[in-house]
Protein backbone atom coordinates (compact mmCIF):
# COMPACT_ATOMS: atom_id res chain seq x y z
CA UNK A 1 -49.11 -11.38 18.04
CA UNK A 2 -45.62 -11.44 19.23
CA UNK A 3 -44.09 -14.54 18.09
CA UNK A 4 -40.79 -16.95 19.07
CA UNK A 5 -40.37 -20.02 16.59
CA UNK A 6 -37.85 -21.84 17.55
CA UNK A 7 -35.80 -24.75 15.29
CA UNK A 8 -32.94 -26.72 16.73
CA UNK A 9 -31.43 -26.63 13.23
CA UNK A 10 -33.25 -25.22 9.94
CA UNK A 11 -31.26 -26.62 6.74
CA UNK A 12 -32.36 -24.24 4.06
CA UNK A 13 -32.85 -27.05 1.15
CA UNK A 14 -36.17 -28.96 0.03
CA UNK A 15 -37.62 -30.54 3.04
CA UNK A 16 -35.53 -29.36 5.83
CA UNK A 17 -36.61 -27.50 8.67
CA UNK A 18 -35.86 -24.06 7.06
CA UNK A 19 -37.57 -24.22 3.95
CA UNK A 20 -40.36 -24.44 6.68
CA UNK A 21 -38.98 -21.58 9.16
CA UNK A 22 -38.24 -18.96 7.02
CA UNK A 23 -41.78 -19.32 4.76
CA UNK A 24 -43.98 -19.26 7.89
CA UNK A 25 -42.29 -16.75 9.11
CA UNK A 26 -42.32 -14.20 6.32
CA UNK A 27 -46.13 -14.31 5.67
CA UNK A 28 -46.94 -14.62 9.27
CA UNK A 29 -44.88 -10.85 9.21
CA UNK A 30 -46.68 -10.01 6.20
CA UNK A 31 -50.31 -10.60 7.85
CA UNK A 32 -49.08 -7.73 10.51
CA UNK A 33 -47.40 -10.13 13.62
CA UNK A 34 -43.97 -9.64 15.17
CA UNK A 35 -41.79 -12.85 14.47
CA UNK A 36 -38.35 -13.63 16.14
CA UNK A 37 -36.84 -16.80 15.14
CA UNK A 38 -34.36 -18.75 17.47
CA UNK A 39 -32.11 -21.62 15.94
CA UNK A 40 -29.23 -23.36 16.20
CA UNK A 41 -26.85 -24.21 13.46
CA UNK A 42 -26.89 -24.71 10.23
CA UNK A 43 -28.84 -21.23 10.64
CA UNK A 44 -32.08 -20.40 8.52
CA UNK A 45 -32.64 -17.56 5.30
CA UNK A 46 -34.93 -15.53 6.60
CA UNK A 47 -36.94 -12.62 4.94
CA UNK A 48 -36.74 -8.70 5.25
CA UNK A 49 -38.65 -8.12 8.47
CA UNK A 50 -38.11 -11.02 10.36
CA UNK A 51 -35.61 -11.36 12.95
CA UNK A 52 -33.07 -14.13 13.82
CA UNK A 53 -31.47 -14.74 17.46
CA UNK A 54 -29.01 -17.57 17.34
CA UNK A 55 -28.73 -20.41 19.57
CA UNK A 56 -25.27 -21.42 18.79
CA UNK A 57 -24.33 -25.16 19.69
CA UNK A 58 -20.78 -26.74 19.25
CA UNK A 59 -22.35 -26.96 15.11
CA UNK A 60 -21.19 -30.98 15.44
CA UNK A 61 -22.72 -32.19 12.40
CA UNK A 62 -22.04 -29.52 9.70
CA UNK A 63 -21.96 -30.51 6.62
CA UNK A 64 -18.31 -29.97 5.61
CA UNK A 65 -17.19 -31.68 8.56
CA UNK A 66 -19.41 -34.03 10.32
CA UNK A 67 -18.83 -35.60 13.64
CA UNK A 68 -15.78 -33.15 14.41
CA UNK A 69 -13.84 -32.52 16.85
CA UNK A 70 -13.64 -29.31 18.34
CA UNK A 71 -11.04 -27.34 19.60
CA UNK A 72 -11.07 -27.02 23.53
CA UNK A 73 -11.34 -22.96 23.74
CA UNK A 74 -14.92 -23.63 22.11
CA UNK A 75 -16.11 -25.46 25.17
CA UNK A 76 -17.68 -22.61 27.21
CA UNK A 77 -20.56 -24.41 29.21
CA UNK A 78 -21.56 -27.91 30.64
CA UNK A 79 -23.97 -28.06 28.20
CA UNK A 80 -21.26 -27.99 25.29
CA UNK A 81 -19.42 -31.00 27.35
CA UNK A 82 -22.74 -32.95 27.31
CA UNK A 83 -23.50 -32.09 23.91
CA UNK A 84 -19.92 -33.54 22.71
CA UNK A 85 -20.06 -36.44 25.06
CA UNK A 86 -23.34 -37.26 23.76
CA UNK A 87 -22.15 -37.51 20.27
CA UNK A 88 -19.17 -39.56 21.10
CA UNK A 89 -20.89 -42.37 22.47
CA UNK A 90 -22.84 -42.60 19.21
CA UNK A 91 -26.10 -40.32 20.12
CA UNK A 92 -27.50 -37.37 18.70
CA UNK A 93 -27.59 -34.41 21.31
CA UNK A 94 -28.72 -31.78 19.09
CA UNK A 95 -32.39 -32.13 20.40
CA UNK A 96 -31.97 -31.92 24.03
CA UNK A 97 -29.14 -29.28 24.05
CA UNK A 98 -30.91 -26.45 21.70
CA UNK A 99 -33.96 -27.21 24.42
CA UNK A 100 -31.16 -26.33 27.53
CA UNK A 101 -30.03 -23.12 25.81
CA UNK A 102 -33.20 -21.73 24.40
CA UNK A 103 -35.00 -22.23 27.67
CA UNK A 104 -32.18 -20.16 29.28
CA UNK A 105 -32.31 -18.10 26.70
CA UNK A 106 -35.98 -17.14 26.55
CA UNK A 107 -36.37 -17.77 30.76
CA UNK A 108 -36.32 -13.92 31.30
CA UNK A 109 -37.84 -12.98 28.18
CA UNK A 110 -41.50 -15.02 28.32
CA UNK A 111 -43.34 -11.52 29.07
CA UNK A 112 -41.92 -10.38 25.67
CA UNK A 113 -44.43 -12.80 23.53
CA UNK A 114 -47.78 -14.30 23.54
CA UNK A 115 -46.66 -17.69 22.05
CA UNK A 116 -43.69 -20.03 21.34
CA UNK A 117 -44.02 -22.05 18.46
CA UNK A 118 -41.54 -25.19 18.59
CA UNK A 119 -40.52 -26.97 15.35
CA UNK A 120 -39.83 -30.16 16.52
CA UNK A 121 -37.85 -30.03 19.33
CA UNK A 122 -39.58 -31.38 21.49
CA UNK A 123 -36.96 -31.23 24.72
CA UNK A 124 -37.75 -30.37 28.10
CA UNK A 125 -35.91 -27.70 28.43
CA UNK A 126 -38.75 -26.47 25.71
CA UNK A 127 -41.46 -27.84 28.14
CA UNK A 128 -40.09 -25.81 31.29
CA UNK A 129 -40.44 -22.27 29.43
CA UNK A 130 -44.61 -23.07 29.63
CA UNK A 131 -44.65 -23.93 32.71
CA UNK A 132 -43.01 -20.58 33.08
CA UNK A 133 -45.61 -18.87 31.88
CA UNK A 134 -45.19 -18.74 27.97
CA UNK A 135 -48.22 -20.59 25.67
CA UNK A 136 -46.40 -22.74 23.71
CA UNK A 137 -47.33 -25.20 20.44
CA UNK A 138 -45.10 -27.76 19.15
CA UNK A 139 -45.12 -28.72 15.38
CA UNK A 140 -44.18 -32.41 15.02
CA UNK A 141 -44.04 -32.59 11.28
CA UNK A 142 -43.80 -37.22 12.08
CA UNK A 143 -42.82 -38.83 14.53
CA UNK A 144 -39.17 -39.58 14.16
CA UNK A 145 -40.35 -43.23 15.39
CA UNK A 146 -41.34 -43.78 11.55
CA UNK A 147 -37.55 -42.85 10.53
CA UNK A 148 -35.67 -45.05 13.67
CA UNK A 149 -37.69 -48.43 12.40
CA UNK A 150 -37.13 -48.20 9.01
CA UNK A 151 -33.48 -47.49 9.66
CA UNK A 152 -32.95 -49.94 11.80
CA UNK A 153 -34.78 -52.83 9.95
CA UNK A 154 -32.25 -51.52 7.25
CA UNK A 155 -28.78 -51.92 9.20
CA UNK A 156 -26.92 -55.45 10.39
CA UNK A 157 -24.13 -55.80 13.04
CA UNK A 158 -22.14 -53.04 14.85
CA UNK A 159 -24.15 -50.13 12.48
CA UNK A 160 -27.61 -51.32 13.99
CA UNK A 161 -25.90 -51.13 17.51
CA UNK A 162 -24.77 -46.62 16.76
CA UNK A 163 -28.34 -46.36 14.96
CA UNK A 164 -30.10 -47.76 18.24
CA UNK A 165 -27.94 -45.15 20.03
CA UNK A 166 -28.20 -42.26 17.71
CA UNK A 167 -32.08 -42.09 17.73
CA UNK A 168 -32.36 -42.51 21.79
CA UNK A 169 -33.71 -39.00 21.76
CA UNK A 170 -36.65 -40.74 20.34
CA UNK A 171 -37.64 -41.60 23.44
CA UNK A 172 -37.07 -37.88 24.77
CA UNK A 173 -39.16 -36.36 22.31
CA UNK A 174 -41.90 -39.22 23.05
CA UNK A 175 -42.10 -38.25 26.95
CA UNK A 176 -41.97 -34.97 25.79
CA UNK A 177 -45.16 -34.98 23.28
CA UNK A 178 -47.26 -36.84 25.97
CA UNK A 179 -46.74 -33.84 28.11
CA UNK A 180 -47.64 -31.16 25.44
CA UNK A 181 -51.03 -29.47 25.65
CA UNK A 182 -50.92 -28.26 22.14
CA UNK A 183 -49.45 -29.80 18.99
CA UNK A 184 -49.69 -28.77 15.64
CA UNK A 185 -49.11 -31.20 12.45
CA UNK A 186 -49.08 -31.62 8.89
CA UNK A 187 -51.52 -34.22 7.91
CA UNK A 188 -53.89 -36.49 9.05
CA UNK A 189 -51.63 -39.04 8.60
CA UNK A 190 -49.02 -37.84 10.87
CA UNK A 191 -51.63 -37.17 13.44
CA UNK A 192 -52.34 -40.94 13.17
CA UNK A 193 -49.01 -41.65 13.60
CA UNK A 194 -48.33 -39.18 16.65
CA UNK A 195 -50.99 -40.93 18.46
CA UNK A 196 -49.87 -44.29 17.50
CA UNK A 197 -46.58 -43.82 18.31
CA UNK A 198 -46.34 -40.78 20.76
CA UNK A 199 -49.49 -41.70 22.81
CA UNK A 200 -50.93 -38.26 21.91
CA UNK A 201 -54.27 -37.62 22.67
CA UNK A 202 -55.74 -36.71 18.97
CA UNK A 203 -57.90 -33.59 20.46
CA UNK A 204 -54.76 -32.09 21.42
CA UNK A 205 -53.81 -31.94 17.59
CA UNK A 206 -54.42 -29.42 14.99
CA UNK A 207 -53.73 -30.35 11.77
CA UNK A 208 -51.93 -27.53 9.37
CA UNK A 209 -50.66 -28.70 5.79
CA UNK A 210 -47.16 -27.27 5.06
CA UNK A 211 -47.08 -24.54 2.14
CA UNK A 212 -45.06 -23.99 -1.23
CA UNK A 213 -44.13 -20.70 -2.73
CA UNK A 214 -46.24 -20.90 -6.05
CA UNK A 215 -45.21 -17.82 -7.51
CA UNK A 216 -41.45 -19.13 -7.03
CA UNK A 217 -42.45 -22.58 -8.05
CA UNK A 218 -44.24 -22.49 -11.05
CA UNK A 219 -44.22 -24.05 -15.11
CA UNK A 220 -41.88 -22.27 -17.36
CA UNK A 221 -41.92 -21.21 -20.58
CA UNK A 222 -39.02 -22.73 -21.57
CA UNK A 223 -39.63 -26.73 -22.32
CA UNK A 224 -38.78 -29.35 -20.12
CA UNK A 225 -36.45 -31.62 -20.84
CA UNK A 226 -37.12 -35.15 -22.43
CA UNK A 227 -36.89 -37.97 -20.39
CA UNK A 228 -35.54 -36.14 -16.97
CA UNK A 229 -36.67 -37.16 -13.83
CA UNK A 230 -35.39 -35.06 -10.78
CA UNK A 231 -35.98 -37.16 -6.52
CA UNK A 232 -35.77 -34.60 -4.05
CA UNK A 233 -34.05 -36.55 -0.91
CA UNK A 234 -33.29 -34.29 2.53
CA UNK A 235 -31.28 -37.50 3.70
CA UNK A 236 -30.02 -40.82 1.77
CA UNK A 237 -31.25 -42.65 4.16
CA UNK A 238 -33.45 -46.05 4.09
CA UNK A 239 -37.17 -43.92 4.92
CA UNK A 240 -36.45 -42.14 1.45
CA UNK A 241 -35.90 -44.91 -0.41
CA UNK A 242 -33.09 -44.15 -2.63
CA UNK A 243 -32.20 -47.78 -3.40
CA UNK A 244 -35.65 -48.66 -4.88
CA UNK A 245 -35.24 -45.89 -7.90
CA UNK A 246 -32.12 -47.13 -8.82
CA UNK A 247 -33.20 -50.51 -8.87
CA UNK A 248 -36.25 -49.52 -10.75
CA UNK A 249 -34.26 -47.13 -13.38
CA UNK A 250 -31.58 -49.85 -13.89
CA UNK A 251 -34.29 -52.17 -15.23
CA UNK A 252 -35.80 -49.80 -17.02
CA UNK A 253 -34.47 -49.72 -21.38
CA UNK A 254 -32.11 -47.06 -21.78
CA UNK A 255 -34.40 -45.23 -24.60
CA UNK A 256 -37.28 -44.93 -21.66
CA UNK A 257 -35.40 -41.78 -19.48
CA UNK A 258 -32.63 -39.80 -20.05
CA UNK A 259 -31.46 -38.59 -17.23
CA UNK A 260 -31.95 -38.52 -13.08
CA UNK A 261 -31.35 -35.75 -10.64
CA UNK A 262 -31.03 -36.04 -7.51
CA UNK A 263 -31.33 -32.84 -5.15
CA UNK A 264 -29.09 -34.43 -2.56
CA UNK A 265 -25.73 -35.88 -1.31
CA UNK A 266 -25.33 -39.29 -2.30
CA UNK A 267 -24.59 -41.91 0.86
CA UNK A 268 -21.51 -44.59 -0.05
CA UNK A 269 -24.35 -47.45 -0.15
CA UNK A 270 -26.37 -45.41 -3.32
CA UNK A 271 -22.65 -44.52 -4.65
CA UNK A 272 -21.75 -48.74 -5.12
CA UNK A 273 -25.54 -49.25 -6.10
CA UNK A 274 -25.04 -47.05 -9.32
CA UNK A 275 -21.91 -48.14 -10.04
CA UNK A 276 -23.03 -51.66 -10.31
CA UNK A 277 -26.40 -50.99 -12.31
CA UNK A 278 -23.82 -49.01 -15.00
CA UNK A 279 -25.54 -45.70 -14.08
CA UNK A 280 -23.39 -43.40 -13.09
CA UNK A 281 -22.94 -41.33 -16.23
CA UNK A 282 -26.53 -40.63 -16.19
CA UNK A 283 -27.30 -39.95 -12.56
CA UNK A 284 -26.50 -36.56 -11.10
CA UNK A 285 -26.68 -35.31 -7.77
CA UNK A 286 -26.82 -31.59 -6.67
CA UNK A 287 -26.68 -29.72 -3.07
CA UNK A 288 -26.66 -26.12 -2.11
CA UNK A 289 -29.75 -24.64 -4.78
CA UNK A 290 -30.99 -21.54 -4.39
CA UNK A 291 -34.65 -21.48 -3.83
CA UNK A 292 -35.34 -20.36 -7.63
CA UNK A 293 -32.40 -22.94 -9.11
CA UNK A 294 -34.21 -25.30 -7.11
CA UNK A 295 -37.63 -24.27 -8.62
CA UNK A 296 -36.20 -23.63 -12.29
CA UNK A 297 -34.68 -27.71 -12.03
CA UNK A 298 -38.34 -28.55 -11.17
CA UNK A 299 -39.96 -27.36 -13.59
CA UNK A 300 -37.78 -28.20 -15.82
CA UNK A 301 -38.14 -32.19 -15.55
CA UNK A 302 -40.61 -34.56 -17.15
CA UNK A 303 -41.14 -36.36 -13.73
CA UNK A 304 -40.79 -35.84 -10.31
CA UNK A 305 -40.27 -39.51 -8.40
CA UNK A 306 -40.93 -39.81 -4.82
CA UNK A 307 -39.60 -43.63 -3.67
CA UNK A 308 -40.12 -42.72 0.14
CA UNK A 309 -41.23 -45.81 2.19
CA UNK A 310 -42.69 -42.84 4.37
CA UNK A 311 -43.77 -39.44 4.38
CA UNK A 312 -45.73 -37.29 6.81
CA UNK A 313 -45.93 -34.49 4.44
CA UNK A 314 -43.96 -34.16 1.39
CA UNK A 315 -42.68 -30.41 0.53
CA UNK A 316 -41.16 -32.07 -2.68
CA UNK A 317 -44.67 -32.89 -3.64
CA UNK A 318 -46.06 -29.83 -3.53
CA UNK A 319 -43.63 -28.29 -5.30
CA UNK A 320 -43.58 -30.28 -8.47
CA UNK A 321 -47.32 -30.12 -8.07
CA UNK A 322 -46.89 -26.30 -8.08
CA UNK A 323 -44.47 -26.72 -11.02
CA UNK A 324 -47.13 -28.33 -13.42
CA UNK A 325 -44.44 -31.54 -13.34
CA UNK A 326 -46.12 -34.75 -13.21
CA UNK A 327 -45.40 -36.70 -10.10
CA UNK A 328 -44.92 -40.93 -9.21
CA UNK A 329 -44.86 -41.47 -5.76
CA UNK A 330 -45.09 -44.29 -3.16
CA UNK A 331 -48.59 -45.23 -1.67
CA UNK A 332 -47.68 -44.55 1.75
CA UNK A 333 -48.08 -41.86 4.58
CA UNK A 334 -49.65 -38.52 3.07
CA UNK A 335 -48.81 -38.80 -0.57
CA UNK A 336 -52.23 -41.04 -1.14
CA UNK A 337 -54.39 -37.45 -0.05
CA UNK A 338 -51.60 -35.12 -1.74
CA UNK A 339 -51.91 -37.12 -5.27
CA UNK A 340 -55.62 -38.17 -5.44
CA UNK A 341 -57.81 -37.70 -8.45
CA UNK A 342 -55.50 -37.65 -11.03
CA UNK A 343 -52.70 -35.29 -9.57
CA UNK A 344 -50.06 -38.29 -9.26
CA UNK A 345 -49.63 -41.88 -10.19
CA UNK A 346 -49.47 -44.34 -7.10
CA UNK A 347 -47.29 -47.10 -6.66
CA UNK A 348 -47.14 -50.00 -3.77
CA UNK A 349 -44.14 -48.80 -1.56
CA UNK A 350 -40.73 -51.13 -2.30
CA UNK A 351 -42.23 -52.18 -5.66
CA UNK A 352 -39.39 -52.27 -8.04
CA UNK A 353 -41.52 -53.38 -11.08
CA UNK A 354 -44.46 -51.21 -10.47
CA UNK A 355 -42.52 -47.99 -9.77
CA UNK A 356 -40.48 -48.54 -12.97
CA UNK A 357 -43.28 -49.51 -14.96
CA UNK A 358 -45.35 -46.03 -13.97
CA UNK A 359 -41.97 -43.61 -14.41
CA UNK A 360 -42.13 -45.49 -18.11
CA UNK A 361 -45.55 -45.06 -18.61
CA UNK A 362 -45.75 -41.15 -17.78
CA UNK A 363 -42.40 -40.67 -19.67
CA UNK A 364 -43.96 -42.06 -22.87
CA UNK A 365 -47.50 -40.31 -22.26
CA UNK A 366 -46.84 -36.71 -22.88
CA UNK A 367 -50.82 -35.92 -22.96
CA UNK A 368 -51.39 -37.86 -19.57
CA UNK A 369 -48.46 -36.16 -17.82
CA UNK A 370 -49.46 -32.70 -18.99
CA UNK A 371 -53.26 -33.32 -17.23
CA UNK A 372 -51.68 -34.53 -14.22
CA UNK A 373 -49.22 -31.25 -14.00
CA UNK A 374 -52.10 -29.13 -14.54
CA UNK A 375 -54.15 -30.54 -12.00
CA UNK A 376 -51.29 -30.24 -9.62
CA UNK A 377 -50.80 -26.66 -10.17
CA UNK A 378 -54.82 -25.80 -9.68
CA UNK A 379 -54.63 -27.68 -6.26
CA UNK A 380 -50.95 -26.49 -5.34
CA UNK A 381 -52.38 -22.55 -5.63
CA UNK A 382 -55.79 -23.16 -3.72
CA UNK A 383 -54.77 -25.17 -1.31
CA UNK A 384 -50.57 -24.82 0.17
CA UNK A 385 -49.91 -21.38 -0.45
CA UNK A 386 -47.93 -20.18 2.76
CA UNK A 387 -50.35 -17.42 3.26
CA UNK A 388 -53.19 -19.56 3.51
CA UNK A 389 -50.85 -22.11 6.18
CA UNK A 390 -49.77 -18.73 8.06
CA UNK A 391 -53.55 -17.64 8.13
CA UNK A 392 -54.65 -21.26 9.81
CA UNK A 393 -51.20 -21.59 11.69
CA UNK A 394 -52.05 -18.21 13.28
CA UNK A 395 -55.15 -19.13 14.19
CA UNK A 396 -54.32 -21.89 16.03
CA UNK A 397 -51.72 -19.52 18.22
CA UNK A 398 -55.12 -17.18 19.13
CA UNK A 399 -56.58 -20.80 19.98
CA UNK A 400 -53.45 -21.71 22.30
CA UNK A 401 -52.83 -18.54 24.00
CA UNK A 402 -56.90 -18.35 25.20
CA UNK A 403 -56.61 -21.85 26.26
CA UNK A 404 -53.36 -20.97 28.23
CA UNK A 405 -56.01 -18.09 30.12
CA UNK A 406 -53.95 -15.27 28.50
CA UNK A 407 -55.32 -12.58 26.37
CA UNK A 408 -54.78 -12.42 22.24
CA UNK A 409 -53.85 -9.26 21.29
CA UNK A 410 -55.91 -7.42 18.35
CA UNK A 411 -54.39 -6.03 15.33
CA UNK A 412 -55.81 -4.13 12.05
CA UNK A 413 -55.43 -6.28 9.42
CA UNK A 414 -51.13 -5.75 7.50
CA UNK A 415 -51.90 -3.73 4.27
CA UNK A 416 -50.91 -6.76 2.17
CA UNK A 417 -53.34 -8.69 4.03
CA UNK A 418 -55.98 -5.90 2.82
CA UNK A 419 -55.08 -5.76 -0.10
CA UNK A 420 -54.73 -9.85 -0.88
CA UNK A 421 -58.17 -10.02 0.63
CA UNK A 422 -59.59 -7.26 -2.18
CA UNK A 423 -57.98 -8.93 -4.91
CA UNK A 424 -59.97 -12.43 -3.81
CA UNK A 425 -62.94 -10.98 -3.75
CA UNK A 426 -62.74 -9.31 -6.83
């Protein structure tokens, strides 16, 4: 198949959109289809064989200088003017204007693929290349809903005012999602909430787990390191529940951990939170890892935390689990289904006391936490490898493009397909 997957912005690190663009679209290349990727900035790492068309935007919120201000020979369209406008009256554009350019983009180019595959867009400007003529699925990995309430339970004053603004494209994407034939998500939890939330119909849903590289992500030789802990966080924000670790590691006696690591930039609120519990000597946090640094800092703890008060999916999940590291985690979203039988230790989201007490109890049971890394590894590599989610994610394009009354094209199988498919059976 001929293939556009499209991401308004695909951040390369744990849990952003490009850890999920660029592994899709590598073994969807490697199981013989033709993959062009179109995304705005910050711009994905993609593999040998896959291409990348950029959809530049006025790059408003990069991460060296966020909420700039940009010079007035970079203003080349109305859509640029919106976009900036849009951001200056507290809301968050990005959405809607990667959904204007891509459609005019793509809006002479729809008899060059059998399928678009969205990444959570969800714009109209996305909608109006299908009714062009182009099949099209949407991935909605949640419902940003989940991540406005939370945040906005979270803020007082003025600041609950801008985050009321900044996540009106809620609202888009929710118009938007009632008017897609076809969406594709992560769990069956996020299908829940889609349907809650969205109004989605749950027969238009597919559900696809997202995958993990596992022979990237995998136990080392070398041993891990007493008493570290490492939180993967894409945002410190309220939904990832930053400020509930703390508070459980500052109660916590100093002889029960060593060390935290946070994969992540810190926001002021966590900064003042660790100063006052007396932790900042022993709380690190790192940004810009390499996919095998990344890995290699994985593996390399005693315990993976995940304090979310939500999660859809969790990438950082399935990557300790691929890792062999032992994993504490909220009781909420996916996580319950990603942990069960013995994989992870469950606590009751928010619970100070109870998440401290299980990071203290794995730390000081080196016999349980080795049983639970091993069983996360067995169900990391039989269930989320990316080959198996670009197998199922491929057949749900064949299922899209018949439904849209086109024709799916045939193809002999790639010759690492073959020769995976020999190896399995051997």
């Amino acid at each position: 198949m001929k293939i556009a997957l499209a991401s308004y912005r695909s951040k390369e690190h744990s849990g952003g959109q490009g850890v999920y663009v660029r592994n899709l679209s590598r073994e969807l290349v490697a199981l013989g289809h033709d993959v062009e990727v179109f995304s705005g900035q910050p711009y994905p790492r993609l593999d040998a064989g896959v291409r990348l068309t950029p959809v530049p935007s006025l790059d408003l919120y990069r991460a060296d200088d966020p909420f700039r201000r940009p010079a007035l020979r970079e203003f080349r369209s109305a859509v640029d003017v919106f976009e900036f406008a849009t951001m200056c009256t507290a809301g968050f554009p990005e959405p809607r204007t990667f959904g204007m350019r891509l459609s005019r983009l793509l809006w002479d180019r729809v008899g060059d693929f059998d399928i678009l595959h969205d990444n959570q867009t969800l714009a109209p400007g996305v909608l109006a290349l299908e009714r062009r003529g182009l099949p099209l699925l949407t991935t909605i990995h949640h419902p940003i809903s989940r991540d406005r309430r939370l945040e906005l339970e979270a803020a007082t004053g003025w600041d609950r005012v801008t985050k009321r603004r900044w996540y009106g494209f809620v609202q888009m994407q929710r118009r938007v999602a009632r008017r897609s034939k076809h969406i594709l998500t992560v769990s069956r939890v996020s299908a829940r909430d889609i349907a809650a939330d969205f109004g989605v119909l749950r027969d238009r849903m597919r559900v696809v787990p997202v995958g993990v590289d596992v022979d990237r992500f995998r136990p080392r030789e070398t041993p891990r390191v007493p008493g570290r802990i490492v939180s993967i966080i894409s945002a410190d924000v309220p939904l990832k529940g930053m400020s509930v670790l703390v508070d459980a590691l500052a109660a916590l006696p100093r002889e029960a951990w060593s060390e935290l690591i946070v994969v992540g930039t810190p926001s002021e609120a966590t900064g003042k939170r660790l100063a006052d519990a007396g932790l900042v000597d022993r709380v690190t946090f790192r940004s810009g890892l390499t996919d095998e640094e990344l890995a290699q800092l994985v593996a390399s703890a005693s315990l993976q935390v995940i304090p979310s008060r939500y999660e859809g999916f969790s990438i950082p999940a399935i990557e300790a689990m691929a890792c062999g590291t032992p994993v504490v985690a909220s009781d909420v979203g996916a996580l319950p289904d990603l942990l069960a039988d013995g994989v992870g230790r469950l606590v009751p989201v928010g619970d100070i006391a109870a998440l401290g007490a299980a990071i203290a109890s794995v730390l000081a049971s080196p016999a349980e936490a080795a049983q639970m890394g091993a069983a996360g590894r067995e169900r990391a590599v039989a269930t989320y490898s990316w080959r198996a989610v670009a197998r199922a994610t491929a057949d749900v394009y064949a299922e899209v493009i018949a439904a849209s009354g086109r024709t799916a094209p045939t193809r002999e199988p790639a010759m690492a397909e073959v020769r995976n498919l020999e190896e399995q059976q051997r």
